[in-house]
Protein backbone atom coordinates (compact mmCIF):
# COMPACT_ATOMS: atom_id res chain seq x y z
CA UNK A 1 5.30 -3.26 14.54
CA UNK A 2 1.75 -3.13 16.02
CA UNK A 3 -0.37 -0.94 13.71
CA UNK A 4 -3.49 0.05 15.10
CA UNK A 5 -6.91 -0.75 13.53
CA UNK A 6 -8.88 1.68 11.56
CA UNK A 7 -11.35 3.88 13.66
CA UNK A 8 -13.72 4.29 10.24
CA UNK A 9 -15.08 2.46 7.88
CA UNK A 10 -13.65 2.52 3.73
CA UNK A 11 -17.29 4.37 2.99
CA UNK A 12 -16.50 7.37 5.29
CA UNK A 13 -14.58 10.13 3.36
CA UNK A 14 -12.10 10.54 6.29
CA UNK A 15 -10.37 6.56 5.40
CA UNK A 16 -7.73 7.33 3.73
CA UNK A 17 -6.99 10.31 6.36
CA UNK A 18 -7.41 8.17 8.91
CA UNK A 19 -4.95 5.63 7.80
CA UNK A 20 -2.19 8.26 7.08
CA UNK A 21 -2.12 9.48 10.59
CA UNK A 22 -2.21 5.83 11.62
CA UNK A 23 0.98 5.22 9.18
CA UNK A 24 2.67 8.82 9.65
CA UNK A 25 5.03 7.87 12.93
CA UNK A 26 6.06 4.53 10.96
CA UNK A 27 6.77 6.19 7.36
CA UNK A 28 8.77 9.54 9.25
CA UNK A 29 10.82 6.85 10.94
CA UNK A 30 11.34 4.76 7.89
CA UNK A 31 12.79 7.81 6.16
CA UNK A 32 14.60 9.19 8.77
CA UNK A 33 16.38 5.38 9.41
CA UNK A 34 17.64 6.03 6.06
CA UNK A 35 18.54 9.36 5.72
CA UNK A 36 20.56 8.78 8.86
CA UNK A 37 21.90 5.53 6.63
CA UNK A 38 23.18 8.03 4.18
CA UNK A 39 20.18 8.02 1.49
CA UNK A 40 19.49 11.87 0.30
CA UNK A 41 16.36 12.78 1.14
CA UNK A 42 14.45 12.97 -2.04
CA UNK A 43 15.92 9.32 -3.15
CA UNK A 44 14.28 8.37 -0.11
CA UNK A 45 10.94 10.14 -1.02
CA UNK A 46 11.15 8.97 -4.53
CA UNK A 47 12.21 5.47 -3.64
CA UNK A 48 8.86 5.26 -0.94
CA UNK A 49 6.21 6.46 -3.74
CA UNK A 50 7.67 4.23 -6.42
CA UNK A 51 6.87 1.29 -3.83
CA UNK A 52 3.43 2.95 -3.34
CA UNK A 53 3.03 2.73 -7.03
CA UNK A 54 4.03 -0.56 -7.26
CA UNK A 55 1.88 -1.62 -4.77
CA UNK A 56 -1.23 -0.96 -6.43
CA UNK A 57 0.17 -2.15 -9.45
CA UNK A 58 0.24 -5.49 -7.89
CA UNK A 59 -3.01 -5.17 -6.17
CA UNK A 60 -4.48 -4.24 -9.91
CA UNK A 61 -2.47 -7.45 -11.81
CA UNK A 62 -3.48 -9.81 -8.78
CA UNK A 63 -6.83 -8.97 -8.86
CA UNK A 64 -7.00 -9.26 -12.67
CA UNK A 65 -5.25 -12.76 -12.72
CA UNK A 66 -7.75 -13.46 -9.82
CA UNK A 67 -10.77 -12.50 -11.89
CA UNK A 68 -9.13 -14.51 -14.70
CA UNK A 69 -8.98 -17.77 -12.85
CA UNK A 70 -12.37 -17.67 -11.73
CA UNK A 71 -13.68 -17.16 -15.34
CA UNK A 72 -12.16 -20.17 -16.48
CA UNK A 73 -13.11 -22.37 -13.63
CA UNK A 74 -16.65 -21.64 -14.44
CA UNK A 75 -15.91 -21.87 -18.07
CA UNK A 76 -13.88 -25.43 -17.17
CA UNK A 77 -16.97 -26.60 -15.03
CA UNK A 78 -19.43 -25.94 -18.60
């Protein structure tokens, strides 16, 4: 899966637009593979934002522990 590169840059207000129309064709086709599976719909829908969710979650706690390790490096180096 070959996902094309952004055509703007994170400071222009159309980003995040930009990025869903990039992801639309592979998120429709995700759901649809498993609606066709036999997942209901709104499982599926559910299901694909509590990834989202967790996502950033992750992103959040890894760039915490991130910030955490470089603090005590520098406080390790004193």
């Amino acid at each position: 899966m070959a996902v094309p590169r952004p055509k703007t840059t994170p400071a222009d207000p159309d980003h995040v637009l930009d990025c869903e129309f990039v992801l639309e064709p592979y998120f429709q086709e995700l759901a649809e593979k498993a609606a066709e599976a036999g997942w209901d719909e709104d499982v599926v829908a559910a299901a694909l934002v509590g990834l989202a969710e967790a996502r950033v979650e992750m992103r959040k706690v890894n760039a915490a522990t991130d910030s955490a390790i470089g603090r005590a490096r520098v406080k390790r180096q004193q």
